[in-house]
C-alpha atoms as a PDB file:
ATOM      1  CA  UNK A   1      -3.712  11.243  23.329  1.00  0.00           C
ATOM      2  CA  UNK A   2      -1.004  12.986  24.913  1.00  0.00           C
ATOM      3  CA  UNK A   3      -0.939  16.746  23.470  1.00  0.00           C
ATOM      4  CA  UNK A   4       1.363  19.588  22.889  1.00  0.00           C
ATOM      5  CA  UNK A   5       0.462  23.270  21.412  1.00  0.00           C
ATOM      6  CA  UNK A   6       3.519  25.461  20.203  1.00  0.00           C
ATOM      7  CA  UNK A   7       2.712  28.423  17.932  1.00  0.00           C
ATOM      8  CA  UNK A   8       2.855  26.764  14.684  1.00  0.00           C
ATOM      9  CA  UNK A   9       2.058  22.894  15.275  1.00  0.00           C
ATOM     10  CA  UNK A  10       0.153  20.087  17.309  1.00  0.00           C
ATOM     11  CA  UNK A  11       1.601  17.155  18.415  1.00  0.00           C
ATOM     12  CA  UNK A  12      -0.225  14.349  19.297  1.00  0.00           C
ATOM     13  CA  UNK A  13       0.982  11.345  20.279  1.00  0.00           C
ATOM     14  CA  UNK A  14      -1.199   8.390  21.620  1.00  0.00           C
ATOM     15  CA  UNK A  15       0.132   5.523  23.461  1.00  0.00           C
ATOM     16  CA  UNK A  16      -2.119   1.442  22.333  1.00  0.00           C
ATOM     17  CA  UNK A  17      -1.792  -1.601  23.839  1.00  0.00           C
ATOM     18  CA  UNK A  18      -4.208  -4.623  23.284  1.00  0.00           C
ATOM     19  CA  UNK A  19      -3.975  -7.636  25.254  1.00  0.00           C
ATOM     20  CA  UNK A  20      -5.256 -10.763  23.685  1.00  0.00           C
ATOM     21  CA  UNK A  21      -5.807 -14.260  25.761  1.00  0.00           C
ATOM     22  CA  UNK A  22      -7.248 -18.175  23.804  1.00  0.00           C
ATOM     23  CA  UNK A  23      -7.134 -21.207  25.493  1.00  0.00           C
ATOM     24  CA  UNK A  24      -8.608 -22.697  22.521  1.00  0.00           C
ATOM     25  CA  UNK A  25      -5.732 -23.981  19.577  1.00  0.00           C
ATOM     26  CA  UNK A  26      -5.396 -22.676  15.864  1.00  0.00           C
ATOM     27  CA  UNK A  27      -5.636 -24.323  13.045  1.00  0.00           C
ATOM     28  CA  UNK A  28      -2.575 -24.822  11.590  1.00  0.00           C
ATOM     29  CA  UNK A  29      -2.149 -21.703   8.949  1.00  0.00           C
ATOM     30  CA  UNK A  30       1.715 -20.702   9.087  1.00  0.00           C
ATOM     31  CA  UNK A  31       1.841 -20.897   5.381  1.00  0.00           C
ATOM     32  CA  UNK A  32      -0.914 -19.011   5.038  1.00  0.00           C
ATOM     33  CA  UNK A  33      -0.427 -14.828   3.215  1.00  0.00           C
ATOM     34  CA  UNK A  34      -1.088 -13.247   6.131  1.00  0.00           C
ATOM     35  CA  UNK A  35       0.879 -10.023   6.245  1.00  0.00           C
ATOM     36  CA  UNK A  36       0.516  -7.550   9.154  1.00  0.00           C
ATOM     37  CA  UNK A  37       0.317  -3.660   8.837  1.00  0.00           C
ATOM     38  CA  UNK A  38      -0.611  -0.969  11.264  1.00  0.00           C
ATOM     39  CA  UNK A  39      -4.425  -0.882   9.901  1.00  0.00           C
ATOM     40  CA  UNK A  40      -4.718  -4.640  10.903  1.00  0.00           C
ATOM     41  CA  UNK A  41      -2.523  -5.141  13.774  1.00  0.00           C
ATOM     42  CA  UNK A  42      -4.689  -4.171  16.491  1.00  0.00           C
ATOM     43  CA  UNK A  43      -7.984  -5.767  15.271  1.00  0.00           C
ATOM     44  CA  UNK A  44      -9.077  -8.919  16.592  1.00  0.00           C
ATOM     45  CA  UNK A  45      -9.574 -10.529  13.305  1.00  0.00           C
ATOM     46  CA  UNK A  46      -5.838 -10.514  12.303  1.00  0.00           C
ATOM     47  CA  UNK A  47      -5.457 -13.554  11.047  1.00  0.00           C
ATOM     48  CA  UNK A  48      -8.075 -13.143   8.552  1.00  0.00           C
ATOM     49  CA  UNK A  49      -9.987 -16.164   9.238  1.00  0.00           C
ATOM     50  CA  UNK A  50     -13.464 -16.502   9.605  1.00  0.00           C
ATOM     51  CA  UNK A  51     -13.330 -20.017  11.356  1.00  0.00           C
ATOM     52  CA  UNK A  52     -10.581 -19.743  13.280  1.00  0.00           C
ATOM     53  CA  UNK A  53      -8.476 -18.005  16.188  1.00  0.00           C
ATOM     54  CA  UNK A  54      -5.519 -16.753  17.326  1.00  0.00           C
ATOM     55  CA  UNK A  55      -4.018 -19.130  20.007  1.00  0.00           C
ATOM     56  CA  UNK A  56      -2.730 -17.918  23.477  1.00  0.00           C
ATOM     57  CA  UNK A  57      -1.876 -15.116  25.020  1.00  0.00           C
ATOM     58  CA  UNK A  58      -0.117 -11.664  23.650  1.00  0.00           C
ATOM     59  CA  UNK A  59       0.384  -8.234  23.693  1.00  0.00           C
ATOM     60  CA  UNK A  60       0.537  -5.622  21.334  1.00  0.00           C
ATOM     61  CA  UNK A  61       1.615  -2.206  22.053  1.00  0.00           C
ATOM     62  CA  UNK A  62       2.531   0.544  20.141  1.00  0.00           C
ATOM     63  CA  UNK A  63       1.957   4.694  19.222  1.00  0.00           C
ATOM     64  CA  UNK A  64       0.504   6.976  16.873  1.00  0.00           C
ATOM     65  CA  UNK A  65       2.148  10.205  16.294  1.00  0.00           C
ATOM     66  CA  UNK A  66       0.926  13.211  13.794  1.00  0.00           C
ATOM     67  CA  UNK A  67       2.135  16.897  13.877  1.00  0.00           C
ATOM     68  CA  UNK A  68      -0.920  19.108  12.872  1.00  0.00           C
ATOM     69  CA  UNK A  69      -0.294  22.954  11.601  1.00  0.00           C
ATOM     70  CA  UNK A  70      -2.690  25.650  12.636  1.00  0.00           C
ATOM     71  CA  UNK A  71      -4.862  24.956   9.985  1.00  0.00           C
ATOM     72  CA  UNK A  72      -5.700  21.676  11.171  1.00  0.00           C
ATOM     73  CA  UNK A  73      -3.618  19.756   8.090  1.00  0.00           C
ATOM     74  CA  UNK A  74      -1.830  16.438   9.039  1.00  0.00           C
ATOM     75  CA  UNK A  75       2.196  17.471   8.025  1.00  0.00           C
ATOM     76  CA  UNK A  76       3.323  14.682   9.859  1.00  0.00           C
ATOM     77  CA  UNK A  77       2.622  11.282  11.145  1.00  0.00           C
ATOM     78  CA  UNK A  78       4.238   8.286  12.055  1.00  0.00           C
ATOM     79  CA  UNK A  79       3.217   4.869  13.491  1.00  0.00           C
ATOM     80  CA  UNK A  80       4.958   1.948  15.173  1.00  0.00           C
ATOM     81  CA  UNK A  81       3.374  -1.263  16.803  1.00  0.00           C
ATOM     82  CA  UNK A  82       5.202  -4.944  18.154  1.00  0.00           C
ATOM     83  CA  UNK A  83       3.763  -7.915  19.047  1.00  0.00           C
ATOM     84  CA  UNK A  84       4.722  -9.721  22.354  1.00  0.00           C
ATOM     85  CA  UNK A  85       3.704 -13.312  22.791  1.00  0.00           C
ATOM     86  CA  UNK A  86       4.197 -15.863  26.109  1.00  0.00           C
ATOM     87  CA  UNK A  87       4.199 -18.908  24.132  1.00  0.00           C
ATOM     88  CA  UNK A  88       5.528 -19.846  20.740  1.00  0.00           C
ATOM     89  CA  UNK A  89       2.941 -20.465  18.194  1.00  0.00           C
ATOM     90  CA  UNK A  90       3.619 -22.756  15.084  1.00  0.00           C
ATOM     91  CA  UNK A  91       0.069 -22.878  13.926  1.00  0.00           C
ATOM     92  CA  UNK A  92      -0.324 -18.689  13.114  1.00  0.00           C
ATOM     93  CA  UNK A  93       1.089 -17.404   9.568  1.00  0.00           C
ATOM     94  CA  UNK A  94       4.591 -16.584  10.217  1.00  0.00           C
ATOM     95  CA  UNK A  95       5.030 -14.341   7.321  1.00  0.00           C
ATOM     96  CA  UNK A  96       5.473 -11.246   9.650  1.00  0.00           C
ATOM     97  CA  UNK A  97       6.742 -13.288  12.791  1.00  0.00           C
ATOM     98  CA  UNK A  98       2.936 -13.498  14.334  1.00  0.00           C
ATOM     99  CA  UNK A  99       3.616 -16.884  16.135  1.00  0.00           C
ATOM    100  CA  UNK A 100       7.054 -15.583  17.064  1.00  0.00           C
ATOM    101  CA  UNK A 101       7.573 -14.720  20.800  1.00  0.00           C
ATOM    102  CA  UNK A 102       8.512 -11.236  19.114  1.00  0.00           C
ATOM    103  CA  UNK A 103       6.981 -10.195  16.216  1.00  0.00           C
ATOM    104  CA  UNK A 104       8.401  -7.887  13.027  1.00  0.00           C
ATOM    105  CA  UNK A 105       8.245  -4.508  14.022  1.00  0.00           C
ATOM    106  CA  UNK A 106       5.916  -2.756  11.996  1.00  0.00           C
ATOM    107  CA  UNK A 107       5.655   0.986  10.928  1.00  0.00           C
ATOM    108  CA  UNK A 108       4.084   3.617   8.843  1.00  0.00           C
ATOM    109  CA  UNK A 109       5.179   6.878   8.085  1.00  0.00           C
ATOM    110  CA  UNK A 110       3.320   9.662   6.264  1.00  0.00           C
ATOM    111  CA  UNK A 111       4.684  13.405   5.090  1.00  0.00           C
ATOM    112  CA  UNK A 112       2.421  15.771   4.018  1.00  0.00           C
ATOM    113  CA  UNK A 113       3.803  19.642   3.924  1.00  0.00           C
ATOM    114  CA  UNK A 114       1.680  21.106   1.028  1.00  0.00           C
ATOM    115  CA  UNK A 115       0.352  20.508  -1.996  1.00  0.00           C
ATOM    116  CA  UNK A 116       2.753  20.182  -4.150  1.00  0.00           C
ATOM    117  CA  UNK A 117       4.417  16.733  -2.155  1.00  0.00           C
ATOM    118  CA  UNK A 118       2.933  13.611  -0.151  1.00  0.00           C
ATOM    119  CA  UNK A 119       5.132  10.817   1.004  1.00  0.00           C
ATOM    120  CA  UNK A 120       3.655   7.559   2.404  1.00  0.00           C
ATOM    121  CA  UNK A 121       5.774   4.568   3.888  1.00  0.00           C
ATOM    122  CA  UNK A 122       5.226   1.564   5.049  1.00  0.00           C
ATOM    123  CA  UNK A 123       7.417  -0.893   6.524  1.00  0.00           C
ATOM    124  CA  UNK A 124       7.971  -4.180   7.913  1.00  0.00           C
ATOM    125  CA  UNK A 125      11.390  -5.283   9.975  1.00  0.00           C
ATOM    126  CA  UNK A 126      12.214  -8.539  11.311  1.00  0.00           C
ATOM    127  CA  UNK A 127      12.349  -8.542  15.091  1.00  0.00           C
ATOM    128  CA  UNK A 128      16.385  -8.527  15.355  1.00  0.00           C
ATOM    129  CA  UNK A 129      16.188  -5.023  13.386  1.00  0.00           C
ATOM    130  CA  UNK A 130      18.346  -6.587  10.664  1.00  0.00           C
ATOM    131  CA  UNK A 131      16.399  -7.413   7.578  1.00  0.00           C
ATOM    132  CA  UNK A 132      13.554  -5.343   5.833  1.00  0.00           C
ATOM    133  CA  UNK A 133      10.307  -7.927   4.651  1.00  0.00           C
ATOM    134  CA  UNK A 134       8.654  -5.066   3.637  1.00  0.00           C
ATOM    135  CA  UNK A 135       8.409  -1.958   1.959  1.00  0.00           C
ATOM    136  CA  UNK A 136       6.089   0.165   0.222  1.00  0.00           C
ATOM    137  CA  UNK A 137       6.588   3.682  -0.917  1.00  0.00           C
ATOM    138  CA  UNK A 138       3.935   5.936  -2.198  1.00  0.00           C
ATOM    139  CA  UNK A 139       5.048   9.580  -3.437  1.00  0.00           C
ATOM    140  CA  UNK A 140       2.940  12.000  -5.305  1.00  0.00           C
ATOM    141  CA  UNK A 141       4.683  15.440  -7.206  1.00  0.00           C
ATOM    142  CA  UNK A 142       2.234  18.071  -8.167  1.00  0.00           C
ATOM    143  CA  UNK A 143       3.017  21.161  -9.756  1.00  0.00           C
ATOM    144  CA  UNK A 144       0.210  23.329 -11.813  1.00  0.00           C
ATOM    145  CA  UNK A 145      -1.405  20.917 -14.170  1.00  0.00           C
ATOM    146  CA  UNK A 146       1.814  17.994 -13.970  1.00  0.00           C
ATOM    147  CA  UNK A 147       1.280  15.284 -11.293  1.00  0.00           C
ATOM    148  CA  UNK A 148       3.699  12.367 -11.190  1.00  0.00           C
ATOM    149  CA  UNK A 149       3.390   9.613  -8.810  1.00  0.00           C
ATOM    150  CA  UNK A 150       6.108   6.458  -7.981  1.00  0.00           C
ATOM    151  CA  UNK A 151       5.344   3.569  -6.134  1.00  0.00           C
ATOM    152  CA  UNK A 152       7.941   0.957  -4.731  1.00  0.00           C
ATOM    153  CA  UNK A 153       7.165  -2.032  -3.389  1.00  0.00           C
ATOM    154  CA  UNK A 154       9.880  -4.611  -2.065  1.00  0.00           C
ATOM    155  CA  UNK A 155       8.588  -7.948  -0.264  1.00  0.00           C
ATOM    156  CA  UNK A 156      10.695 -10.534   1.100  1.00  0.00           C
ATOM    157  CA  UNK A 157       8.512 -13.043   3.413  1.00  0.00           C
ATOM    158  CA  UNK A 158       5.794 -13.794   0.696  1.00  0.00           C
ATOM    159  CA  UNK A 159       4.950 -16.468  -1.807  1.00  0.00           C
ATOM    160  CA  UNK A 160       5.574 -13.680  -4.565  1.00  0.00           C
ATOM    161  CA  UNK A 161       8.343 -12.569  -3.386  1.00  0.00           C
ATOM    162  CA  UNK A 162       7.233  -9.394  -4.885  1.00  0.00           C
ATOM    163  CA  UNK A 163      10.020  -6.316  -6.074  1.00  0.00           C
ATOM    164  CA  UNK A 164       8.602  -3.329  -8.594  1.00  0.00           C
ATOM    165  CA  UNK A 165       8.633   0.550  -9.162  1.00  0.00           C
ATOM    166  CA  UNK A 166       5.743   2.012 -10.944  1.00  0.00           C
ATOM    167  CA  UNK A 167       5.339   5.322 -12.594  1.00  0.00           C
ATOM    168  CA  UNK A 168       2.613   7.285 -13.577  1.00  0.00           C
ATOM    169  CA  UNK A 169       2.489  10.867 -14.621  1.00  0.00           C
ATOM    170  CA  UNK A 170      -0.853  12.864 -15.726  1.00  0.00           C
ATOM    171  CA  UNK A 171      -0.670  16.381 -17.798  1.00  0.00           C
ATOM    172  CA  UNK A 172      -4.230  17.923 -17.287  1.00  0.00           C
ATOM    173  CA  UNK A 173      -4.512  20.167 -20.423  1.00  0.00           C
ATOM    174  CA  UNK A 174      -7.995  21.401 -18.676  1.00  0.00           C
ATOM    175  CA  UNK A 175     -10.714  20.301 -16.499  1.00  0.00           C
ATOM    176  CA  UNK A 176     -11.980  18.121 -19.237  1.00  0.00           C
ATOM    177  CA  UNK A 177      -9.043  16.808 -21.091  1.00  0.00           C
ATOM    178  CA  UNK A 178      -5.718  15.282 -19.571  1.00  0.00           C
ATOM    179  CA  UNK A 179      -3.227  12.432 -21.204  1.00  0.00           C
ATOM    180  CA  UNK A 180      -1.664  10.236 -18.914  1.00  0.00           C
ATOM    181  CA  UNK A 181       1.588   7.593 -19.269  1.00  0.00           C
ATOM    182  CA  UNK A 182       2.386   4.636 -16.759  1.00  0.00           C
ATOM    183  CA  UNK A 183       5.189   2.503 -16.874  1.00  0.00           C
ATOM    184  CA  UNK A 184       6.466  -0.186 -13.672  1.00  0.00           C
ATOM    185  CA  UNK A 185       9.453  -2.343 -13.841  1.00  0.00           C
ATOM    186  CA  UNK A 186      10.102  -5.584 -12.134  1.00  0.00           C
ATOM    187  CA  UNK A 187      13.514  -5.046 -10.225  1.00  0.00           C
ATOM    188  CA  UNK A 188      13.975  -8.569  -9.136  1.00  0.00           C
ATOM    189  CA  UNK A 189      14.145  -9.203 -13.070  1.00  0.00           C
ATOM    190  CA  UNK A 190      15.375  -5.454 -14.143  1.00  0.00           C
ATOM    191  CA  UNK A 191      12.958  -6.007 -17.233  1.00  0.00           C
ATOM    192  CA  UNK A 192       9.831  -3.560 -17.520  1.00  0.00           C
ATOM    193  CA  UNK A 193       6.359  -4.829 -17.695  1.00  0.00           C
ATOM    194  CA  UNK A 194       4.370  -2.111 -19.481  1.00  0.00           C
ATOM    195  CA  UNK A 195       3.436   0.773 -20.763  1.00  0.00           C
ATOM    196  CA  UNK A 196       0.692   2.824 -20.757  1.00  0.00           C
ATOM    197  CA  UNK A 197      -0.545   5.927 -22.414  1.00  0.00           C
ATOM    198  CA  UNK A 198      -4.192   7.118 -22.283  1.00  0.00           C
ATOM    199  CA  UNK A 199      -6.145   9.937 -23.152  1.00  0.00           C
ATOM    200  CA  UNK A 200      -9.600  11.235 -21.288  1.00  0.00           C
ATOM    201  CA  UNK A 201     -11.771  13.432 -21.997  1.00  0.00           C
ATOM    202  CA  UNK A 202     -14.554  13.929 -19.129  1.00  0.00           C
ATOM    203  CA  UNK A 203     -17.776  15.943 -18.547  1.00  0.00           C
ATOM    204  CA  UNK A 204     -20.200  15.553 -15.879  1.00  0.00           C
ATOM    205  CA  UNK A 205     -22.315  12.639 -17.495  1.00  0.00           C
ATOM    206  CA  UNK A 206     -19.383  10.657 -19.546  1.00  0.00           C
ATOM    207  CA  UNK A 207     -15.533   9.784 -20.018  1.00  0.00           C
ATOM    208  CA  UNK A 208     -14.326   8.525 -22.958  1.00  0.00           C
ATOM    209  CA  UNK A 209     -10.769   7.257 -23.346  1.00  0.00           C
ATOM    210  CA  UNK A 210      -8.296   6.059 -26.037  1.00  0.00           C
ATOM    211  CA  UNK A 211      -5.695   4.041 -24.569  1.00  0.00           C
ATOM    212  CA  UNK A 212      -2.902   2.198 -25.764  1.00  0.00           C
ATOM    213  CA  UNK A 213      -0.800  -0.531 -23.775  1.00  0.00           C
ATOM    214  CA  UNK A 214       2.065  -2.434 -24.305  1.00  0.00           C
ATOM    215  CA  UNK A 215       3.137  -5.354 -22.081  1.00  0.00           C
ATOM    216  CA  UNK A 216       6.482  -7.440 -22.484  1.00  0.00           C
ATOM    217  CA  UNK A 217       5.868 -10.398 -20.814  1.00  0.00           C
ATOM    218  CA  UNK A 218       3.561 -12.781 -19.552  1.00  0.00           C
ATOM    219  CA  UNK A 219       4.076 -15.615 -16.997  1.00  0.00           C
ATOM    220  CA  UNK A 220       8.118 -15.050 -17.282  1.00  0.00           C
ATOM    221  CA  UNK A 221       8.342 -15.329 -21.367  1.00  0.00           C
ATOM    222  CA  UNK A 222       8.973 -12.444 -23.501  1.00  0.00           C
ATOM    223  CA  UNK A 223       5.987 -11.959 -25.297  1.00  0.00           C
ATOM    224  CA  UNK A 224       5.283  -8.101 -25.997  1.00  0.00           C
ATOM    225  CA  UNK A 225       1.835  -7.488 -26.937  1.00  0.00           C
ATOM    226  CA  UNK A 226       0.071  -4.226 -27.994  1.00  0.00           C
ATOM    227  CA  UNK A 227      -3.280  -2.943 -27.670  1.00  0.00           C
ATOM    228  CA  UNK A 228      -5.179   0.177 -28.016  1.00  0.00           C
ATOM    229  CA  UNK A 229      -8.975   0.873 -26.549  1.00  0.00           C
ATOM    230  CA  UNK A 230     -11.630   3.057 -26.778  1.00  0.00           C
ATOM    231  CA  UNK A 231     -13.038   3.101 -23.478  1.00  0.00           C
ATOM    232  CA  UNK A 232     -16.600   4.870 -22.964  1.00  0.00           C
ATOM    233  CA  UNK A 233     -18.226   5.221 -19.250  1.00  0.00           C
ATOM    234  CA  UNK A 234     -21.282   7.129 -19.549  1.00  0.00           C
ATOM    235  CA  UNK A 235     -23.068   7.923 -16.089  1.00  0.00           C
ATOM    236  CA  UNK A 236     -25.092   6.088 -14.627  1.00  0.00           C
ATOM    237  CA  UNK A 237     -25.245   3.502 -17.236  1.00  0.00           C
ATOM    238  CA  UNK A 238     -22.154   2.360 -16.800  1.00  0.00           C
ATOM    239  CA  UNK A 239     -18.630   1.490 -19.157  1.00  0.00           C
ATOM    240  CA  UNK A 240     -18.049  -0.395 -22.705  1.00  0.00           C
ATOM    241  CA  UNK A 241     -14.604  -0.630 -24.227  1.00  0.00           C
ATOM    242  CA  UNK A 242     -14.223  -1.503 -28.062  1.00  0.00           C
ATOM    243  CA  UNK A 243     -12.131  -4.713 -28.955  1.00  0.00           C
ATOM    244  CA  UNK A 244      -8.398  -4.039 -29.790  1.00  0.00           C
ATOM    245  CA  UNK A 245      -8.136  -1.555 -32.377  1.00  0.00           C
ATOM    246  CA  UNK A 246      -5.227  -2.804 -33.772  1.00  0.00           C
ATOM    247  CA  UNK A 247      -6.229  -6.704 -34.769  1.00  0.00           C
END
């Protein structure tokens, strides 16, 4: 990597490229889920396929970057990698533009100043830089005992067509005890899914639970249905849960 000290920070930033060459053809799998992200796009497996290849030739080029304080913590980093191809290919999953001469630009980014906040993105743009096909948004809040965590995921170029925020917040009375609440709604919809709302109580050999859950639909009809569960895991034998409690 190519490296830069101040007084506070290091900066690293590392410069990929993989070059890839196949004269043998693909099986036809452009309607195959096949969705690229910087932890796959450099392997030579990415495709997914165990009895097939990717066809022809391409390049794929890209950089990490992460800022590093002085005590060796990862504040920032960021990640960017595109996919250059000689030939069209109609056989590979198009679902991030892999058969494309050019395909989506894909990118992570990841914030990290203490311990109180963490940011994670990843992303997914189509190769003319107008239209987002994916996004996913991890952020955790922590403050004393209170953590709260959202998630948002938006994906266009799927079967799913997927679109939700999730929510989940934990108040950790002590080390043993802590009651927890999750909720996620579907914003393609605007209708929420469930609720959650569990407590623990945990030693070294066992955690038992109580936890009670509401979901509102199933399959696209409104059908809310509660539960609650005792949940017991004791180490190492493993977990039993109770029927529901409240048939």
């Amino acid at each position: 990597p190519l490296l830069e000290k101040t007084k506070n920070y290091t900066n690293k930033f590392k410069p990929l490229m993989v070059v890839k060459f196949s004269p043998d053809k693909s099986k036809n799998l452009s309607n195959e889920e096949r969705r690229l992200d910087i932890s796959n796009i450099y392997s030579f497996n990415r495709i997914g396929s165990t009895d097939n290849i990717e066809e022809g030739t391409s390049l794929t080029y890209g950089f990490d970057y992460v800022k590093t304080d002085n005590k060796d913590k990862d504040i920032f980093g960021a990640s960017l990698a595109n996919i250059l191809r000689v030939d069209e290919s109609k056989n590979l999953p198009n679902q991030s533009g892999l058969g494309n001469k050019a395909s989506d630009l894909i990118g992570s980014l990841n914030y990290d100043p203490n311990d109180i906040l963490n940011l994670n993105y990843d992303f997914s743009v189509d190769s003319n830089l107008k239209e987002l096909n994916y996004q996913l948004i991890n952020t955790e809040f922590k403050i004393n005992n209170f953590v709260t965590s959202f998630e948002y995921l938006n994906e266009n170029k799927s079967n799913n067509s997927a679109s939700y925020i999730t929510n989940r917040t934990t108040y950790n009375v002590d080390e043993s005890n802590n009651f927890s609440f999750e909720t996620r709604e579907n914003k393609t919809t605007g209708l929420t899914e469930f609720y959650n709302l569990i407590y623990e109580y945990k030693n070294d050999c066992l955690t038992a639970a109580i936890e009670y859950n509401k979901d509102y639909y199933n399959d696209g009809e409104l059908k809310p249905e509660e539960n609650v569960f005792f949940k017991l895991t004791i180490i190492p034998f493993g977990e039993t849960s109770s029927m529901n409690l409240l048939k």
